[in-house]
Protein backbone atom coordinates (compact mmCIF):
# COMPACT_ATOMS: atom_id res chain seq x y z
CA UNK A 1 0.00 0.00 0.00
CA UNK A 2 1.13 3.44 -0.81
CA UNK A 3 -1.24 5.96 1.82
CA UNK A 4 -2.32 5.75 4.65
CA UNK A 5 -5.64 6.03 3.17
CA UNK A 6 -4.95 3.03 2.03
CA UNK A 7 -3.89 1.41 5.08
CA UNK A 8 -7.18 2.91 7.00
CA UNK A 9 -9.92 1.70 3.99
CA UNK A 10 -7.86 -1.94 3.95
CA UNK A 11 -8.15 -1.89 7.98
CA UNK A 12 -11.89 -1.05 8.04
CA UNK A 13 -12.85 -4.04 5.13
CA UNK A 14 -10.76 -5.99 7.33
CA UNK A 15 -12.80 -5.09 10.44
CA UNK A 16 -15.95 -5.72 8.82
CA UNK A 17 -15.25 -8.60 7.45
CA UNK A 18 -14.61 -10.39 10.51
CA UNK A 19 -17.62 -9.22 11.69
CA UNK A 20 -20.05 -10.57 9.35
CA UNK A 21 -20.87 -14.20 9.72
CA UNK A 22 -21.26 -15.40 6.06
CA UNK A 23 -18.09 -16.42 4.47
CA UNK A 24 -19.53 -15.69 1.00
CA UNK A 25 -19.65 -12.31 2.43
CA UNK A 26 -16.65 -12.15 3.99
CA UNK A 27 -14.94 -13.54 1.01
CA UNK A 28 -16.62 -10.77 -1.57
CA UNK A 29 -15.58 -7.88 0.87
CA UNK A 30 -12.14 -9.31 0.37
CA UNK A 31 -12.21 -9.25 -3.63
CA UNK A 32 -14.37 -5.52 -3.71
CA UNK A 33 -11.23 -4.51 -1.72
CA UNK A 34 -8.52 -6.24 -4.33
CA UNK A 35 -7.14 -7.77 -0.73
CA UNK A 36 -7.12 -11.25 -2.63
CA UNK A 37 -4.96 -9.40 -5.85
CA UNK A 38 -2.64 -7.94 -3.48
CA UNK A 39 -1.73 -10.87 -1.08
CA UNK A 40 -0.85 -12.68 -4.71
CA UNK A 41 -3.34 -15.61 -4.66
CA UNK A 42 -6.44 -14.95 -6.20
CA UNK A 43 -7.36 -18.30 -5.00
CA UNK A 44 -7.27 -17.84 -1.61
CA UNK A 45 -9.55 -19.68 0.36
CA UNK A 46 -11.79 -17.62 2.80
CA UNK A 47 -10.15 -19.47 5.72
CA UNK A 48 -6.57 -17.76 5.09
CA UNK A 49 -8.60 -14.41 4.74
CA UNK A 50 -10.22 -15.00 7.90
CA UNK A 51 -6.79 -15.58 9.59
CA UNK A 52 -5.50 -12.78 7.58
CA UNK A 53 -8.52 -10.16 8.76
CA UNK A 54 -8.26 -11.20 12.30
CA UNK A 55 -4.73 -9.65 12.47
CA UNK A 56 -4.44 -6.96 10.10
CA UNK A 57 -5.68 -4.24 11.99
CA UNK A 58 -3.64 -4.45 14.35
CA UNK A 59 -0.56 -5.05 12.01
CA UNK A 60 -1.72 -2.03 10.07
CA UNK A 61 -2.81 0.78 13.04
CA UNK A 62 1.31 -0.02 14.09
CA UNK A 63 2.23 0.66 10.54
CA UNK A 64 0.42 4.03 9.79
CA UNK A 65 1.77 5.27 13.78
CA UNK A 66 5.16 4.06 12.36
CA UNK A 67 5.35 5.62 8.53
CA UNK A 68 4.48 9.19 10.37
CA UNK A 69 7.97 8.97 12.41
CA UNK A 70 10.07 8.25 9.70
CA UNK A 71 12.21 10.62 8.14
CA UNK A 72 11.47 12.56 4.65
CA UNK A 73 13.27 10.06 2.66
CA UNK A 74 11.71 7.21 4.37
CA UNK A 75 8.20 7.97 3.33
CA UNK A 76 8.02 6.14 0.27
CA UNK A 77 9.08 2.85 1.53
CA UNK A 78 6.03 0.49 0.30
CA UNK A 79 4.15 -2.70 1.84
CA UNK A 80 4.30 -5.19 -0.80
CA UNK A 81 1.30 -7.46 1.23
CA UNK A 82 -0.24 -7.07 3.61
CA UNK A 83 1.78 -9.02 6.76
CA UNK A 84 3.88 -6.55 7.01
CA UNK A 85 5.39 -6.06 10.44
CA UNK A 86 6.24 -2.74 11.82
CA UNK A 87 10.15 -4.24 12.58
CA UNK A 88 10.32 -5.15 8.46
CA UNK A 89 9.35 -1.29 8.20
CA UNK A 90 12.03 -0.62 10.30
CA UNK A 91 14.91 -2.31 9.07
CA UNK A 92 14.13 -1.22 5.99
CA UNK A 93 14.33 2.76 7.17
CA UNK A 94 17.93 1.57 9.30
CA UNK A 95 19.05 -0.16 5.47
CA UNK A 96 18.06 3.04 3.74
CA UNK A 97 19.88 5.17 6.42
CA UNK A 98 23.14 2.93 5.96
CA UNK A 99 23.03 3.93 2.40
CA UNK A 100 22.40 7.19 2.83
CA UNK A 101 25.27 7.72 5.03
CA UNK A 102 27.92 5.84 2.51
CA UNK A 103 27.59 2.49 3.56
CA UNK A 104 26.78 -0.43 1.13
CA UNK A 105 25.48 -4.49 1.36
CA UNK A 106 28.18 -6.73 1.22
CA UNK A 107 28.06 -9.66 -0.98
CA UNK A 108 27.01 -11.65 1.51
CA UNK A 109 24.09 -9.50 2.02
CA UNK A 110 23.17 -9.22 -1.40
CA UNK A 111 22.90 -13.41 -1.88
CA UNK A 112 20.97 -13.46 1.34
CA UNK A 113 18.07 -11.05 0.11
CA UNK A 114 18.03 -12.73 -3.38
CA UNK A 115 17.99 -16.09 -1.41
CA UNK A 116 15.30 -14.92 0.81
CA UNK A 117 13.47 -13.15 -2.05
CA UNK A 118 13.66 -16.95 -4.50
CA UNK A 119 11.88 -18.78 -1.14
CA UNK A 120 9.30 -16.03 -0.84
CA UNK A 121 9.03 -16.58 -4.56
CA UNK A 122 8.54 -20.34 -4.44
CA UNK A 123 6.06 -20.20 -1.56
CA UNK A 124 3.65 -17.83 -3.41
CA UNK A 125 3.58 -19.80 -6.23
CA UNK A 126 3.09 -22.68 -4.31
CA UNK A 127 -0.50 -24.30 -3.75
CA UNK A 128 0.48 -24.76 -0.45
CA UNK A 129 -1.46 -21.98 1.25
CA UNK A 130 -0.77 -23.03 5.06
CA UNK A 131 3.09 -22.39 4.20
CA UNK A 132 2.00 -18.80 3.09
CA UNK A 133 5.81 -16.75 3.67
CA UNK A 134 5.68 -13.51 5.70
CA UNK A 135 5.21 -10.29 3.78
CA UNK A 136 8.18 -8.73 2.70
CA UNK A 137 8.64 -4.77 2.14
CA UNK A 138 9.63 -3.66 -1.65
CA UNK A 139 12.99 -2.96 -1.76
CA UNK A 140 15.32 -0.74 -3.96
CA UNK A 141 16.98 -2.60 -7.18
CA UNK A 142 20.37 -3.42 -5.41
CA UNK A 143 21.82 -4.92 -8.56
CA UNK A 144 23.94 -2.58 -9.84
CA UNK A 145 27.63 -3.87 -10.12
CA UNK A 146 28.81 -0.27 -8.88
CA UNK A 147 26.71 -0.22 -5.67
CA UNK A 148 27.81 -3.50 -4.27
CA UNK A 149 31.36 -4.26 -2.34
CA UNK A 150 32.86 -7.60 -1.33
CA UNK A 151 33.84 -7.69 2.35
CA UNK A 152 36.87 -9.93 0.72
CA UNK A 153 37.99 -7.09 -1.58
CA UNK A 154 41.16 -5.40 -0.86
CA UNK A 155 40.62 -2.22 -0.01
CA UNK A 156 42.83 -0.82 -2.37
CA UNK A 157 43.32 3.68 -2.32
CA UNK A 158 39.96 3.69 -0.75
CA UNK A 159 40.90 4.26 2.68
CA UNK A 160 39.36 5.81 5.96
CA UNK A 161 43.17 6.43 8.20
CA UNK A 162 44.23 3.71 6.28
CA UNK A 163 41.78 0.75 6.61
CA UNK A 164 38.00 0.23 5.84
CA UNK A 165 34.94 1.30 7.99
CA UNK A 166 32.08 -1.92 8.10
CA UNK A 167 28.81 -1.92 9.88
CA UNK A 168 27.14 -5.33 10.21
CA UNK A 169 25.65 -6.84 7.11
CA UNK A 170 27.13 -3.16 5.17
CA UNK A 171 30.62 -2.01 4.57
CA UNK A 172 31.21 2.00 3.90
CA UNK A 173 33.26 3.00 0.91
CA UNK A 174 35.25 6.12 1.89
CA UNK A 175 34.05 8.66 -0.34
CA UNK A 176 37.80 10.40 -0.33
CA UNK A 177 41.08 9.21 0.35
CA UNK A 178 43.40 10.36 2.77
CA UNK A 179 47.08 9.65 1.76
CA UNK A 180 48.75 10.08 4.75
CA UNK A 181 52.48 10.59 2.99
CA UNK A 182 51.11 14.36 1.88
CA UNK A 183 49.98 15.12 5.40
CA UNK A 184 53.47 16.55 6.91
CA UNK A 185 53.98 17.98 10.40
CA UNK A 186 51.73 20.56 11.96
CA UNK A 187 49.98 20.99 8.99
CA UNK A 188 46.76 19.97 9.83
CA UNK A 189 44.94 23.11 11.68
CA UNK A 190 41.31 23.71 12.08
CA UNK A 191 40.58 27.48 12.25
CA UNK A 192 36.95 26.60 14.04
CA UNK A 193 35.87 24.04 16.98
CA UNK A 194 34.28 24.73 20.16
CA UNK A 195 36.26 22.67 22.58
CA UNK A 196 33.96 23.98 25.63
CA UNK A 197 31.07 22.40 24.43
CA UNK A 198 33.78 19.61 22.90
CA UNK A 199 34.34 18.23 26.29
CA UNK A 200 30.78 17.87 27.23
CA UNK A 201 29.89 15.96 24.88
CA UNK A 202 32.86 13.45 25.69
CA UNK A 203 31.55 13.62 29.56
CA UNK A 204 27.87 13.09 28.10
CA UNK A 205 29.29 9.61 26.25
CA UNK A 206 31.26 8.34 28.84
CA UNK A 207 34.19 8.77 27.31
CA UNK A 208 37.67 10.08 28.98
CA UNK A 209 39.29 13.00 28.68
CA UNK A 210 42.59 13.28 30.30
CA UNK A 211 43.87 16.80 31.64
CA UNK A 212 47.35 17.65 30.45
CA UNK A 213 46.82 15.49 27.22
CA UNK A 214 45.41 17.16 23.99
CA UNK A 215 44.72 13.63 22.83
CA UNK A 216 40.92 14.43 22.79
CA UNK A 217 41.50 16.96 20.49
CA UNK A 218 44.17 15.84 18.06
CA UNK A 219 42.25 12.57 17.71
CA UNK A 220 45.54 10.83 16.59
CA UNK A 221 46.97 12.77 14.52
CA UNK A 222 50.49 13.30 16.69
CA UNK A 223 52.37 15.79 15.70
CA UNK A 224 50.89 16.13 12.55
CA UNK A 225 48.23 18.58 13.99
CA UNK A 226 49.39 21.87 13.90
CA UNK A 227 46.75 23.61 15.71
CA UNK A 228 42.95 25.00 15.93
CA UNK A 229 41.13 28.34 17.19
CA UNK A 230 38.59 27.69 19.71
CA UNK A 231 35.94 29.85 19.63
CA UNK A 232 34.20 31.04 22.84
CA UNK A 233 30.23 32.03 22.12
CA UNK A 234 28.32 31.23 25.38
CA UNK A 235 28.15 34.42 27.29
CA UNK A 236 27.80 32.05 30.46
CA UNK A 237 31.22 30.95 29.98
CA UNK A 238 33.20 33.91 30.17
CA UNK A 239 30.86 36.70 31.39
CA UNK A 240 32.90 36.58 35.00
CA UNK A 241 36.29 37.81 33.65
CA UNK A 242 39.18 35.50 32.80
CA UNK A 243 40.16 34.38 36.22
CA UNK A 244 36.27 33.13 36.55
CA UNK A 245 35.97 30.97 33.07
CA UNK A 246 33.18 28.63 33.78
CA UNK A 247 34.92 25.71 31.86
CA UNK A 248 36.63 22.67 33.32
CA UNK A 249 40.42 21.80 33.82
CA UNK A 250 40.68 20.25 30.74
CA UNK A 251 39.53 23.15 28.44
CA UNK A 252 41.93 25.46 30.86
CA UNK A 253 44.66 23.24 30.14
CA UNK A 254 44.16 22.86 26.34
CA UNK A 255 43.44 26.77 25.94
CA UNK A 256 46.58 27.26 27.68
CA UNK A 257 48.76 25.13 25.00
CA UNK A 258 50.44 27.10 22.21
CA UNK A 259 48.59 25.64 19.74
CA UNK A 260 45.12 26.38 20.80
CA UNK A 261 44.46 30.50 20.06
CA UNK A 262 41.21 32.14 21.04
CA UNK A 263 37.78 33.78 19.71
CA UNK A 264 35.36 35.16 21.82
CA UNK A 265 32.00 36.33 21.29
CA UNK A 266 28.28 35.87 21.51
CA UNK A 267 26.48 33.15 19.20
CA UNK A 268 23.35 34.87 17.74
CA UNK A 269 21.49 31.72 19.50
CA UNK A 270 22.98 33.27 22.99
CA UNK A 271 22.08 36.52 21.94
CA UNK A 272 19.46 36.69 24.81
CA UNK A 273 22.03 36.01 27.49
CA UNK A 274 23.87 39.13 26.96
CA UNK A 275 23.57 41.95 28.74
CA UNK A 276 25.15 45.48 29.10
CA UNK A 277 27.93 44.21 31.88
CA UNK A 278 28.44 41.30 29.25
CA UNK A 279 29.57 43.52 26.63
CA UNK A 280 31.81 45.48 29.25
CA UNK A 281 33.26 42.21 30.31
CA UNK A 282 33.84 41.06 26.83
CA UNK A 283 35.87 44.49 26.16
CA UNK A 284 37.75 44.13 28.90
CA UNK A 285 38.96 40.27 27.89
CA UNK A 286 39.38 40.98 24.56
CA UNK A 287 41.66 44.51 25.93
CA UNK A 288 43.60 42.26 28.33
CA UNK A 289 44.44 38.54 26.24
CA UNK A 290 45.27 40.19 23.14
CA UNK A 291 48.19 38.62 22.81
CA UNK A 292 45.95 35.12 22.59
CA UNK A 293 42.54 36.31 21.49
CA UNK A 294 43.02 36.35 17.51
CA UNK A 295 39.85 37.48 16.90
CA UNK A 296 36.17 38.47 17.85
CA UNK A 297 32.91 35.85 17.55
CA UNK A 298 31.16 33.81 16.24
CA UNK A 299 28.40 36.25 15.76
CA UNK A 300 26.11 37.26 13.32
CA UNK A 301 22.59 36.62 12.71
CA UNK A 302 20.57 33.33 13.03
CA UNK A 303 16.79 33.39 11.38
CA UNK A 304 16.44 30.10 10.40
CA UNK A 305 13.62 27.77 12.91
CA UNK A 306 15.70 26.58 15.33
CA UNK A 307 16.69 30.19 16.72
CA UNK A 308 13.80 31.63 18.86
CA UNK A 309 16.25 34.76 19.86
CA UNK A 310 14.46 38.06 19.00
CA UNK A 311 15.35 39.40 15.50
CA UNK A 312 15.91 42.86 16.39
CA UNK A 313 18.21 41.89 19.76
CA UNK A 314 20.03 39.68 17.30
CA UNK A 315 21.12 42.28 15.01
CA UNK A 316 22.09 44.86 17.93
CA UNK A 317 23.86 42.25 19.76
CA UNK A 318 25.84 41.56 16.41
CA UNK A 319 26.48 45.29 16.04
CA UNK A 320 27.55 45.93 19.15
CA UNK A 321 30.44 42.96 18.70
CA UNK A 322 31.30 44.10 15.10
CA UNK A 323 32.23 47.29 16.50
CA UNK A 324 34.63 45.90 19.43
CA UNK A 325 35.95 44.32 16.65
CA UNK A 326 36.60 47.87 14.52
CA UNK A 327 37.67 49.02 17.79
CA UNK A 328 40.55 46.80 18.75
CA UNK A 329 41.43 46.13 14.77
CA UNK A 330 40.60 41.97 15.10
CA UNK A 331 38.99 39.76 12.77
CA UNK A 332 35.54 38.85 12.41
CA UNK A 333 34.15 35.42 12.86
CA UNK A 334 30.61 35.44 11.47
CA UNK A 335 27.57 32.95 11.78
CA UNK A 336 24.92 34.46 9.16
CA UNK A 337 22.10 32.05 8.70
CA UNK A 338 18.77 32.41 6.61
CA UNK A 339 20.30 36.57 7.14
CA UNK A 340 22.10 37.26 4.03
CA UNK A 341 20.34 40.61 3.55
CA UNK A 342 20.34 42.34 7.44
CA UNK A 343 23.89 40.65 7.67
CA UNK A 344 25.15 43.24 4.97
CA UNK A 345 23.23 45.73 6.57
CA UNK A 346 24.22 45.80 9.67
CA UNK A 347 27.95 45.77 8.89
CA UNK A 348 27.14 48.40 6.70
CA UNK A 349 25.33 50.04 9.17
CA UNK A 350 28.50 49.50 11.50
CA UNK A 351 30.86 51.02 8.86
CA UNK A 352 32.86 47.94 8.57
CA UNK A 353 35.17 48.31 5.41
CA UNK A 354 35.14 46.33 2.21
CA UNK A 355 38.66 45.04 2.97
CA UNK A 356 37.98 43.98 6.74
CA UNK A 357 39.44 40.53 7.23
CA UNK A 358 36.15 38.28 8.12
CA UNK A 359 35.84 34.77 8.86
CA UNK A 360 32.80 33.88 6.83
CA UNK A 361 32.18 30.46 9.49
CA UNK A 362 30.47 27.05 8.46
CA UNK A 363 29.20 28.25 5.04
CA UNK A 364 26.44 26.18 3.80
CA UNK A 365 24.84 28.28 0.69
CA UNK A 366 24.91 28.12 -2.64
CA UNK A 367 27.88 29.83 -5.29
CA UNK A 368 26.20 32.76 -6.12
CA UNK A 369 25.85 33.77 -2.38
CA UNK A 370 29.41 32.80 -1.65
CA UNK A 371 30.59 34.95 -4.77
CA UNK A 372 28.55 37.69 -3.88
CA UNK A 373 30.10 37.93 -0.09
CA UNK A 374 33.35 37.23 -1.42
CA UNK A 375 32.80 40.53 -4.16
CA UNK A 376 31.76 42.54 -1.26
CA UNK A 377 34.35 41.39 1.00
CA UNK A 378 37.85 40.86 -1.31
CA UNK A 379 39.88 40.42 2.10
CA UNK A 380 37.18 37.86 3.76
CA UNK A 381 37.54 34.19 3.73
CA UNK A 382 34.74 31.40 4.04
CA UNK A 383 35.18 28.17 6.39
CA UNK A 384 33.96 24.64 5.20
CA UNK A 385 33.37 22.29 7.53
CA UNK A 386 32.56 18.51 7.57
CA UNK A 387 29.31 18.67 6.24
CA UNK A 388 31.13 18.72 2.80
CA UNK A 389 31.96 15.13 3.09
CA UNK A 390 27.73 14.62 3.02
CA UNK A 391 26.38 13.07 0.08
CA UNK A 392 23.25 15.19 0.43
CA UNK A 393 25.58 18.79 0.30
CA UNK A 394 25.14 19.77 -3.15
CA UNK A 395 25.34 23.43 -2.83
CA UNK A 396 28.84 22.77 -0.62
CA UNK A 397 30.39 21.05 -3.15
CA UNK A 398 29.53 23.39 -5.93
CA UNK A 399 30.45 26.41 -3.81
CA UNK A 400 34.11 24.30 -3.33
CA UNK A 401 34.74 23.22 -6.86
CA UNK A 402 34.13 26.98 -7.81
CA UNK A 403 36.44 28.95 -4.76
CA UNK A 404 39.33 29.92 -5.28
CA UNK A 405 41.67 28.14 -2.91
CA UNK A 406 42.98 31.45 -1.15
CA UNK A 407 39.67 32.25 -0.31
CA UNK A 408 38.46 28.79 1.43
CA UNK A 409 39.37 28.02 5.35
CA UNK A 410 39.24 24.35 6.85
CA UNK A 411 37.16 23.86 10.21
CA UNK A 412 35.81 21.18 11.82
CA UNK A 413 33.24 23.49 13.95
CA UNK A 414 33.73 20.39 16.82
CA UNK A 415 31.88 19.03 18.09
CA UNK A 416 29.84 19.60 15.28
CA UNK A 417 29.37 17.89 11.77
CA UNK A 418 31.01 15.15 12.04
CA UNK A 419 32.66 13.21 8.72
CA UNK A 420 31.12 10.59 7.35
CA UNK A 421 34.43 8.83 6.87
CA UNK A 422 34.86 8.91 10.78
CA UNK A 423 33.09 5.10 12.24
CA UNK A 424 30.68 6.96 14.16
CA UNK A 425 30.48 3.81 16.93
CA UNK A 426 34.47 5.28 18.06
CA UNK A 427 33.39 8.72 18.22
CA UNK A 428 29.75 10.26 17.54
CA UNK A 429 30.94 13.87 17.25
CA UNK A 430 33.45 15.76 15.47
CA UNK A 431 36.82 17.22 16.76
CA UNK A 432 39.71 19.60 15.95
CA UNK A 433 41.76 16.64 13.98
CA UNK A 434 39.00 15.27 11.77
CA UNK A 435 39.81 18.56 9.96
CA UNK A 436 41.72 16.40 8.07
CA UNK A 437 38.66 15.08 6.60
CA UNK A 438 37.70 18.03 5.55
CA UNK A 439 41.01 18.73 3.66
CA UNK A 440 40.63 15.40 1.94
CA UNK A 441 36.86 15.73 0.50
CA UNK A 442 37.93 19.56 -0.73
CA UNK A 443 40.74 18.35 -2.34
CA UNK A 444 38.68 15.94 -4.05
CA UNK A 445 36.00 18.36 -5.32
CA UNK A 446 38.87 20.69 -6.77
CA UNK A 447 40.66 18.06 -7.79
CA UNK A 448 43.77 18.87 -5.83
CA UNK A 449 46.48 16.85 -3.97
CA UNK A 450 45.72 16.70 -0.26
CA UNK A 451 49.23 18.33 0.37
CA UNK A 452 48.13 21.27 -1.82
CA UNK A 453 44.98 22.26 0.36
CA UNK A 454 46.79 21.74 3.29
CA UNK A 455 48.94 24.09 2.64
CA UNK A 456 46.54 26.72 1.25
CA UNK A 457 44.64 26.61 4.85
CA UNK A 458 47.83 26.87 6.85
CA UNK A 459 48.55 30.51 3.98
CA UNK A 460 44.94 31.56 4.67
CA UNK A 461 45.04 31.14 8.25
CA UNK A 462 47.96 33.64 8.64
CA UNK A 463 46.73 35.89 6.44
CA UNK A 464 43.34 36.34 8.32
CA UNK A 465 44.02 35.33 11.85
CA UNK A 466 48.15 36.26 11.52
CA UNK A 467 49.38 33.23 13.32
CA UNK A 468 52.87 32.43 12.64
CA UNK A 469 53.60 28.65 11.57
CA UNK A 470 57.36 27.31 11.60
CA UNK A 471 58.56 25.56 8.56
């Protein structure tokens, strides 16, 4: 069935026909419904109806309540007869999700549905009607020689830190490659994370984060990580002053390493949160760590549905940090979402000049918006985080394959956005050294060695944030 109008008209004949006591009757109710063409056996005997009818409502009540939960994608999935359970509905939604998110059936997979699907087969054909199979969902065409991997297959270039990522019954092909023989030391930096909000979500999984260490950071990567700025947005956090940061030892201690560097501001989701003494406190840290605050933000403006912040406080709260930022000659790290047009305004408004150095952060638009910001603002850069390795980020990868390399930073935004080559069972959440990720699915779109973006990132990074890197 493809409704749930269908479902409801198929549950009421069901419900009637169990009711009446006539099985002529109950057996025509069946046929004006095409039950007996859908089930596949036109010769159905009334008693297999009967059984049929006497569970079906139940059966299909759990499979409307579970089609309205599933994702967008999802909503197409079809019952094929009409046994179907509401677990075959959901493996079939966790199947499509594998898919979705890179993953593939293995061979062995692939015999075992056409196995299942030949007994199915031979048991509908069958005049055997007490052997009647279970109802199966109707699956996507899985032949296609290019959508199908052997788990015995060597893995070849396609690599995820060197090996391949499986899940169960699927295996993932890495959608990039990461040679790690053009990844050199300190060259992988990510000019974005949040390593505040970072630790909680390690505490939140249970996971340990060791003080002095900035293992939970680098994620591996040694001494090939050169570095990340951690931006600061929750006024809660540093609203006291310096010597009152409300974050834990570990953040101190990674903040305090010499390559971690600093941005503060107020997120335009916090914008509620900050207050008059905010701003003063704000000016004073930004006066007083100079020497490790590299620039001001994220701000900006957030319109899209999942900021209830007042518009209007949003765009003073914004102007008020954009001119801090005028005032004490830093860089600008901007969040503009769903805002294009009072973004522009309210630096224009704030007399910001064409050639200020901005961070344009975790840019998800299309080309023509990126080109336009980038004609308005020739000094301004625009950061690309994981969500470029997502199958589903069209606009991402045009807006890549069109930038010009000295206009594109790498970021991670951590714990955000996390990679789809990174097995999401060892970490659910992004951090500072899957930036490396990020390089590799960039230099793929532009059709670069990995080496070569690298670089380019570690170039852009001092021109817009003026941090120093050795040789």
């Amino acid at each position: 069935f493809t409704s749930t109008r269908e479902y409801k008209a198929m549950m009421d004949c069901c419900e009637e026909a169990v009711n009446e006591s006539s099985p002529d009757v109950k057996k025509r109710k069946f046929e004006e419904e095409g039950l007996l063409e859908k089930t596949g056996k036109t010769e159905a005997s009334v008693e297999i109806c009967e059984k049929v009818a006497t569970c079906i409502p139940h059966i299909l009540k759990q499979v409307v309540a579970i089609k309205t939960d599933l994702n967008a994608e999802d909503k197409d999935i079809k019952v094929s007869t009409v046994g179907t359970s509401v677990s075959d509905i959901k493996k079939e939604a966790e199947r499509r999700k594998l898919l979705r998110l890179g993953f593939v059936p293995t061979q062995d997979e692939k015999s075992s549905v056409n196995n299942r699907r030949a007994v199915e087969d031979n048991c509908c054909s069958s005049g055997d009607q007490t052997s009647r199979p279970r109802a199966r969902l109707s699956l996507p065409d899985k032949g296609s020689k290019s959508e199908l991997v052997s788990t015995s297959q060597t893995p070849g270039q396609e690599q995820w830190w060197g090996q391949r990522v499986g899940m169960g019954s699927f295996v993932r092909r890495t959608p990039y490659l990461i040679d790690q023989t053009q990844v050199g030391l300190g060259s992988v930096f990510d000019s974005h994370c949040h390593l505040d909000i970072l630790y909680h979500r390690y505490r939140a999984e249970g996971l340990e984060v060791k003080g002095q260490s900035l293992e939970w950071v680098v994620g591996g990567l040694g001494d090939k990580f050169g570095g990340c700025i951690a931006s600061f947005c929750d006024p809660r956090v540093w609203s006291r002053g310096f010597n009152d940061w409300k974050v834990p030892d570990a953040v101190r201690a990674a903040v305090a390493k010499e390559e971690v560097y600093l941005s503060i501001g107020c997120h335009p989701h916090f914008a509620d949160r900050m207050t008059s003494g905010s701003l003063d406190v704000l000016d004073r840290l930004v006066r007083d760590m100079l020497m490790s605050v590299v620039a001001v933000g994220e701000c900006g403006l957030d319109y899209s549905a999942k900021n209830k912040v007042d518009k209007e406080l949003q765009k003073k709260v914004f102007h008020d940090q954009v001119m801090l930022a005028l005032k004490y000659n830093l860089p600008l790290v901007l969040h503009i979402r769903d805002a294009e047009d009072d973004g522009y305004k309210v630096l224009e408004h704030a007399g910001v000049p064409a050639d200020w150095i901005i961070h344009r952060h975790c840019f998800t638009g299309d080309w023509a918006t990126a080109s336009t910001w980038l004609d308005r603002f020739p000094a301004s850069k625009i950061g690309i985080t994981g969500c470029v390795t997502f199958s589903s980020a069209t606009q991402v990868h045009e807006t890549v394959r069109n930038m010009p390399v000295n206009r594109l930073l790498l970021e991670t935004d951590a714990p955000y956005f996390l990679p789809v080559g990174v097995d999401k069972r060892e970490l659910p959440f992004s951090q500072p050294g899957h930036v490396l990720h990020v390089a590799a699915k960039v230099a793929e779109l532009k059709g670069l060695a990995l080496e070569e973006i690298l670089t380019a990132n570690m170039r852009n990074v001092t021109e817009v944030y003026g941090i120093k890197f050795s040789k």
